[in-house]
C-alpha atoms as a PDB file:
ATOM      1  CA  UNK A   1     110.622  99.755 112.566  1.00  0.00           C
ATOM      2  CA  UNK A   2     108.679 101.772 109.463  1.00  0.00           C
ATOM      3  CA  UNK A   3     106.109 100.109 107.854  1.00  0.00           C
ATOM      4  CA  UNK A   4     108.352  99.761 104.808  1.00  0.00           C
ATOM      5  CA  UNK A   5     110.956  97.578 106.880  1.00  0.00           C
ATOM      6  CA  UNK A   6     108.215  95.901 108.482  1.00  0.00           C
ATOM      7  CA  UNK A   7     106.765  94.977 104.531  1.00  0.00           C
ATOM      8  CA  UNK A   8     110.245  93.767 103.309  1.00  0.00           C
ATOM      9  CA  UNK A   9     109.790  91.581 106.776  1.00  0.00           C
ATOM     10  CA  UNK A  10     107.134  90.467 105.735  1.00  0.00           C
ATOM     11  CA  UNK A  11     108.674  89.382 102.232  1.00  0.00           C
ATOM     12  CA  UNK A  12     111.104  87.095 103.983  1.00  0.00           C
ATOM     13  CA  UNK A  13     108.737  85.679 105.736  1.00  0.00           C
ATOM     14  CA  UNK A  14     106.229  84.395 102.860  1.00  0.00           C
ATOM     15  CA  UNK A  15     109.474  83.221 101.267  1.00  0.00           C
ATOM     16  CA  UNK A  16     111.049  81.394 103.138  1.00  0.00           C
ATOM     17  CA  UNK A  17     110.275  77.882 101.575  1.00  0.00           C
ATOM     18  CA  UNK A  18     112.019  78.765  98.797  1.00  0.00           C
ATOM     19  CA  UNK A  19     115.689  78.181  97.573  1.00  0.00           C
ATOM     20  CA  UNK A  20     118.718  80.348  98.163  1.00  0.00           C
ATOM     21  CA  UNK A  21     120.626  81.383  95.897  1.00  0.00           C
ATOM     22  CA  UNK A  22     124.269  83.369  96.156  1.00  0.00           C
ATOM     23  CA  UNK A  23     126.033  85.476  93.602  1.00  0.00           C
ATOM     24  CA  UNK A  24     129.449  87.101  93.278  1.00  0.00           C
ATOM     25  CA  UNK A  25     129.869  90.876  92.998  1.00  0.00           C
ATOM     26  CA  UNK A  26     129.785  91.724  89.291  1.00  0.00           C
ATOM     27  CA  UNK A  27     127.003  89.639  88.534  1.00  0.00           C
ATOM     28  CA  UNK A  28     124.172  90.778  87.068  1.00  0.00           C
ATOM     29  CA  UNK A  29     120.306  89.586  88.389  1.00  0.00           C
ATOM     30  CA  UNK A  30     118.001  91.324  85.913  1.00  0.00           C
ATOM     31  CA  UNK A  31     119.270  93.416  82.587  1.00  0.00           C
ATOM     32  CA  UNK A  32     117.398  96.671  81.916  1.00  0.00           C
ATOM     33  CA  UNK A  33     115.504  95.877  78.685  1.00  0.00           C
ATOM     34  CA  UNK A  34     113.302  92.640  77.724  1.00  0.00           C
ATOM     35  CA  UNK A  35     111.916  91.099  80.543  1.00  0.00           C
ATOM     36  CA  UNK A  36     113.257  88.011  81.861  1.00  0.00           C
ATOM     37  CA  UNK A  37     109.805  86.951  84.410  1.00  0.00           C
ATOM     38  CA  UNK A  38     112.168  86.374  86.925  1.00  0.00           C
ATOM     39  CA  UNK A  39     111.586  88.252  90.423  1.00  0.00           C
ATOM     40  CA  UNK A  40     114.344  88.406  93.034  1.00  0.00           C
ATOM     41  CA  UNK A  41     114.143  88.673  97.033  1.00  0.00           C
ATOM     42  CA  UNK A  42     117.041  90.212  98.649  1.00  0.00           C
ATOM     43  CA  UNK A  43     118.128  87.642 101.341  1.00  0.00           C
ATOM     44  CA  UNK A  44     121.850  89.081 102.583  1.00  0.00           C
ATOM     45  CA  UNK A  45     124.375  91.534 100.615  1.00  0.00           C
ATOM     46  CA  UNK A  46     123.921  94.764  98.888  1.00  0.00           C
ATOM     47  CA  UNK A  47     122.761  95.309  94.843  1.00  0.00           C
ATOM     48  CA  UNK A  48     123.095  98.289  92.638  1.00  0.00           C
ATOM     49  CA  UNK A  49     120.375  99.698  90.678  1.00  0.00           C
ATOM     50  CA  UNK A  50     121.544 101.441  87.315  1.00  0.00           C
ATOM     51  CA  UNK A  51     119.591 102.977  84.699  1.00  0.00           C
ATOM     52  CA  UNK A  52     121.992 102.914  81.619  1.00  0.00           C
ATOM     53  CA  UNK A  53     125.242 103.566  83.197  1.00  0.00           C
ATOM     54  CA  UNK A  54     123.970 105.785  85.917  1.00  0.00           C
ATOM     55  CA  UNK A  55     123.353 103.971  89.481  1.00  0.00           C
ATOM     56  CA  UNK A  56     120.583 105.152  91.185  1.00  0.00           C
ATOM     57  CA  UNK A  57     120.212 103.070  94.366  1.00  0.00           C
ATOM     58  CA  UNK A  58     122.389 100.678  96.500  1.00  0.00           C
ATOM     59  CA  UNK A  59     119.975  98.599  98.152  1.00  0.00           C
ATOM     60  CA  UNK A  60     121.040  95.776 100.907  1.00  0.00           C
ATOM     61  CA  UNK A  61     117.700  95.799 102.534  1.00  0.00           C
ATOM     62  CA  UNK A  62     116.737  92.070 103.543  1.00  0.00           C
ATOM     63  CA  UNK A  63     113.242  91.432 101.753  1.00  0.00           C
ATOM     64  CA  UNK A  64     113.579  94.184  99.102  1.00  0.00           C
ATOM     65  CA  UNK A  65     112.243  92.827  95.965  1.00  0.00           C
ATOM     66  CA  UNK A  66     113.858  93.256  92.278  1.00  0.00           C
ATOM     67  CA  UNK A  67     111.852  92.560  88.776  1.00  0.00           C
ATOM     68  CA  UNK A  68     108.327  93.460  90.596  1.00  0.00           C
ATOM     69  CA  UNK A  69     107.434  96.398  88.172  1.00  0.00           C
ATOM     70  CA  UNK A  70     108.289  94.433  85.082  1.00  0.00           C
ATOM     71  CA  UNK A  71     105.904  91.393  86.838  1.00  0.00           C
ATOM     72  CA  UNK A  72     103.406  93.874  87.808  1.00  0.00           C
ATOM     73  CA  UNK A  73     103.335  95.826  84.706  1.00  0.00           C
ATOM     74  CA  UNK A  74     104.189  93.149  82.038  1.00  0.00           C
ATOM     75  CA  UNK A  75     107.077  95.939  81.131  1.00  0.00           C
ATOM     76  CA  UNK A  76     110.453  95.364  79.736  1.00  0.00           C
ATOM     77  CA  UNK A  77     112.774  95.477  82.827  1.00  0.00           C
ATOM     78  CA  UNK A  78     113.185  99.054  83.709  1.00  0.00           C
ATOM     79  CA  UNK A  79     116.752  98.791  85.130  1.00  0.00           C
ATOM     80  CA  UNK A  80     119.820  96.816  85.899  1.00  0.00           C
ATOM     81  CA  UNK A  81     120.358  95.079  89.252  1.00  0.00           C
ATOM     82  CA  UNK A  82     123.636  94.005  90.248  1.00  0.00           C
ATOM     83  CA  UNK A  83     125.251  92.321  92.951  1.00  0.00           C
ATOM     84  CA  UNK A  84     128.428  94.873  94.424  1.00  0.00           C
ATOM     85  CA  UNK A  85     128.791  92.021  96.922  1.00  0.00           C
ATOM     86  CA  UNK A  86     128.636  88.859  97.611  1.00  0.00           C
ATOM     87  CA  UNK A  87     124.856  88.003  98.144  1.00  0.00           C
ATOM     88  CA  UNK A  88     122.057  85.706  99.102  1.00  0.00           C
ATOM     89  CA  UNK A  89     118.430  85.957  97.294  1.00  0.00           C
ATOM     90  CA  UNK A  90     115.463  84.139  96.060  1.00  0.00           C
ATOM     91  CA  UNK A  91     115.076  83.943  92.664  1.00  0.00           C
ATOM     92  CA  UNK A  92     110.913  82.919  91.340  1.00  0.00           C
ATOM     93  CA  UNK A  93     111.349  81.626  88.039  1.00  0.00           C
ATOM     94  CA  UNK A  94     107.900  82.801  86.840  1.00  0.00           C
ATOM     95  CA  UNK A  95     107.186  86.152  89.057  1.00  0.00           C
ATOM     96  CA  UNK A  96     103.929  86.922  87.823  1.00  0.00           C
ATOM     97  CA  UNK A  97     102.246  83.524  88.733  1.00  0.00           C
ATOM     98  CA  UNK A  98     104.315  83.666  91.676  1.00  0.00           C
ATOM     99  CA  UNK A  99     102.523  86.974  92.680  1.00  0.00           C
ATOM    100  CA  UNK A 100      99.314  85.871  91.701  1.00  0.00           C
ATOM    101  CA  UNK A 101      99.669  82.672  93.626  1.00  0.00           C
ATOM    102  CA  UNK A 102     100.640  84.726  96.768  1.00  0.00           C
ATOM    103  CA  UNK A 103      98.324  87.451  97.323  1.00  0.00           C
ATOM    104  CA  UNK A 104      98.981  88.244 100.722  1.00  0.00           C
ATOM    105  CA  UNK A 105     103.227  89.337  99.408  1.00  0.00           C
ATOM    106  CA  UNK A 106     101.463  91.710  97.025  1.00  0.00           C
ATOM    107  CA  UNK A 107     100.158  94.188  99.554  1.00  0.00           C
ATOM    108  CA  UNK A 108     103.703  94.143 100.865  1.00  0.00           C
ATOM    109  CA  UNK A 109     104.874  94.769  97.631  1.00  0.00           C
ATOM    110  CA  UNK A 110     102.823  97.334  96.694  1.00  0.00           C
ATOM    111  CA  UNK A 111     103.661  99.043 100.169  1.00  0.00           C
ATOM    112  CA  UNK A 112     107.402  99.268  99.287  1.00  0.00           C
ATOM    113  CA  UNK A 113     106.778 100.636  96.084  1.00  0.00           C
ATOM    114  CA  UNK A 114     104.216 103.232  97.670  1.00  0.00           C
ATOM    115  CA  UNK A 115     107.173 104.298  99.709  1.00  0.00           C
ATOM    116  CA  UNK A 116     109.275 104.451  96.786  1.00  0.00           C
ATOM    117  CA  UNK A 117     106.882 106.175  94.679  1.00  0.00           C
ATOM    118  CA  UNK A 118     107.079 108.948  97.559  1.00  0.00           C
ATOM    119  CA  UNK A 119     110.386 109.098  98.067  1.00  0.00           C
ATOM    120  CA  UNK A 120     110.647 109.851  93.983  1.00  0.00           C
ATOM    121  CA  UNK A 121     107.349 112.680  94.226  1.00  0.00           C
ATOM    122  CA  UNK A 122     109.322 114.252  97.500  1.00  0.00           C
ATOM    123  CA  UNK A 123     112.428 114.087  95.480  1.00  0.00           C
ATOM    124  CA  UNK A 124     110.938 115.921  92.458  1.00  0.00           C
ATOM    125  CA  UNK A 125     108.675 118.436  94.451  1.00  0.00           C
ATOM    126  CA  UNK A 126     112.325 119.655  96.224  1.00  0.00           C
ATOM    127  CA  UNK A 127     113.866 119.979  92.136  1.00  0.00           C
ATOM    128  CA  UNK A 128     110.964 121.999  91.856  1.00  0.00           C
ATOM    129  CA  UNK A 129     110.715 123.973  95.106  1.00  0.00           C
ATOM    130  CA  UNK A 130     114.935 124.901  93.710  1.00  0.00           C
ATOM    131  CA  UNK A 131     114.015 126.126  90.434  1.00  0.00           C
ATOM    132  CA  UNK A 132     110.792 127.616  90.143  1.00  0.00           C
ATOM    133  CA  UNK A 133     111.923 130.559  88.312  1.00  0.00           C
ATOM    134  CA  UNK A 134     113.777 129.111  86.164  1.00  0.00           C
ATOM    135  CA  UNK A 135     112.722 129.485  82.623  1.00  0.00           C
ATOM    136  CA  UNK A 136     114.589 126.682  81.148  1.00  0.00           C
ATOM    137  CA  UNK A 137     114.474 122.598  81.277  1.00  0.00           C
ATOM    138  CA  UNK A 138     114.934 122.868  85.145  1.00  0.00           C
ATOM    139  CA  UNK A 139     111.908 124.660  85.090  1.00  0.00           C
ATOM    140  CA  UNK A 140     110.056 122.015  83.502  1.00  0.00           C
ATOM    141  CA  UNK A 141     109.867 119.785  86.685  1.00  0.00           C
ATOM    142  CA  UNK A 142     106.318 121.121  87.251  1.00  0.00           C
ATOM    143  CA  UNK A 143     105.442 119.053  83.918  1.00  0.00           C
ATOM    144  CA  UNK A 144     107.368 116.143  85.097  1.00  0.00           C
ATOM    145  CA  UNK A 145     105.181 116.056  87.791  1.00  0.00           C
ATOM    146  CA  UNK A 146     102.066 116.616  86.432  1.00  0.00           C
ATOM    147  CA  UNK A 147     102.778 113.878  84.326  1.00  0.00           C
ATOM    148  CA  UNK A 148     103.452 111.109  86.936  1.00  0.00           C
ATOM    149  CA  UNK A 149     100.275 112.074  89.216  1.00  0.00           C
ATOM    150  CA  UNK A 150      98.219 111.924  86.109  1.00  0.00           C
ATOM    151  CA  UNK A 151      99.831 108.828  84.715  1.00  0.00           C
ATOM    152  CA  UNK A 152      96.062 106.995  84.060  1.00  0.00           C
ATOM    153  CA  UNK A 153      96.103 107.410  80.385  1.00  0.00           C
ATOM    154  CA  UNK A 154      96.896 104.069  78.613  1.00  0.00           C
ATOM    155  CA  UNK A 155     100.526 103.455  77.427  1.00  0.00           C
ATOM    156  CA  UNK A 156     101.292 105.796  74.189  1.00  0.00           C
ATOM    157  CA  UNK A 157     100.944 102.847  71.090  1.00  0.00           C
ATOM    158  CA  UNK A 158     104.255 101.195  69.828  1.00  0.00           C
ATOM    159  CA  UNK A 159     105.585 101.044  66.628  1.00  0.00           C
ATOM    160  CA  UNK A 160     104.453 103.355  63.601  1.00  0.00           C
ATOM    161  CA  UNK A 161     101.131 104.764  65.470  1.00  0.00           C
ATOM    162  CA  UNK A 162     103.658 106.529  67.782  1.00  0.00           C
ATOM    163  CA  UNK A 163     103.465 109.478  64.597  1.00  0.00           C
ATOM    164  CA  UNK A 164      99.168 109.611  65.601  1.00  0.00           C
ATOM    165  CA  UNK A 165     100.166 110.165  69.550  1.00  0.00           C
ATOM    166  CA  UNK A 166      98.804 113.915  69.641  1.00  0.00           C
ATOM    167  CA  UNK A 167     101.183 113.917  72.972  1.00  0.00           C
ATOM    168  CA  UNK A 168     104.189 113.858  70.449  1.00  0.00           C
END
């Protein structure tokens, strides 16, 4: 068992006093866009992840956890999550208090998006392994990269101060 199965274990485990809910395939958990506060725990069935109209994941992991980053981050939710099946989870009304009120699920959370955040680095270092010569947006990865290991800076402002950003 990998640490990351042994996290999403873990998950399950400081859940378990909590309802279950099931949904139909078709339904839709969180919407990408405003946050909703809610934070899901995969409990039986498989989900889709979709950023616009592009799916990017099928996850039917028991203990994976949706709405985490938008908890985490206090972020607009960065994607859709959708049940393809029929499935079991735990929805927490309130996901930041929930995390804060639960320390010890937060390392396991922060484990499984460790792994993911490798997976995504591994994924983008092999884009950029393929086209290092290239002298066009496919060569750009390097910059892509660059960007996500440095990502420290504060947010770039909303609204009108967006024409000040000197990164613009």
């Amino acid at each position: 068992m990998t640490p990351e199965d042994r996290s999403m274990q873990a998950v399950l485990s400081y859940t378990e006093d909590l309802a279950r809910l099931s949904y139909s395939p078709g339904e839709t958990l969180i919407a990408e866009g405003p946050s909703s506060g809610l934070l899901y725990i995969l409990i039986d069935g498989a989900v889709e992840i979709l950023r616009g109209d592009v799916r990017v994941a099928l996850v039917s992991e028991p203990g994976a956890v949706f709405g985490e980053i938008s908890a985490l981050l206090g972020r607009d939710h960065t994607a859709t999550v959708r049940a393809i099946e029929p499935i079991v989870v735990h929805r927490i009304e309130n996901a930041e208090a929930f995390l804060q009120q639960r320390p010890g699920i937060v390392f396991h959370v922060a484990r499984i998006l460790a792994n993911r955040l490798i997976d995504a680095t591994t994924y983008l270092a092999d884009i950029k392994h393929q086209f290092a010569d290239r002298s066009d947006h496919l060569g750009m990865v390097d910059e892509v990269l660059e960007a996500l290991v440095n990502q420290q800076a504060p947010a770039a402002p909303m609204g009108s101060a967006l024409k000040d950003d000197p990164r613009l």
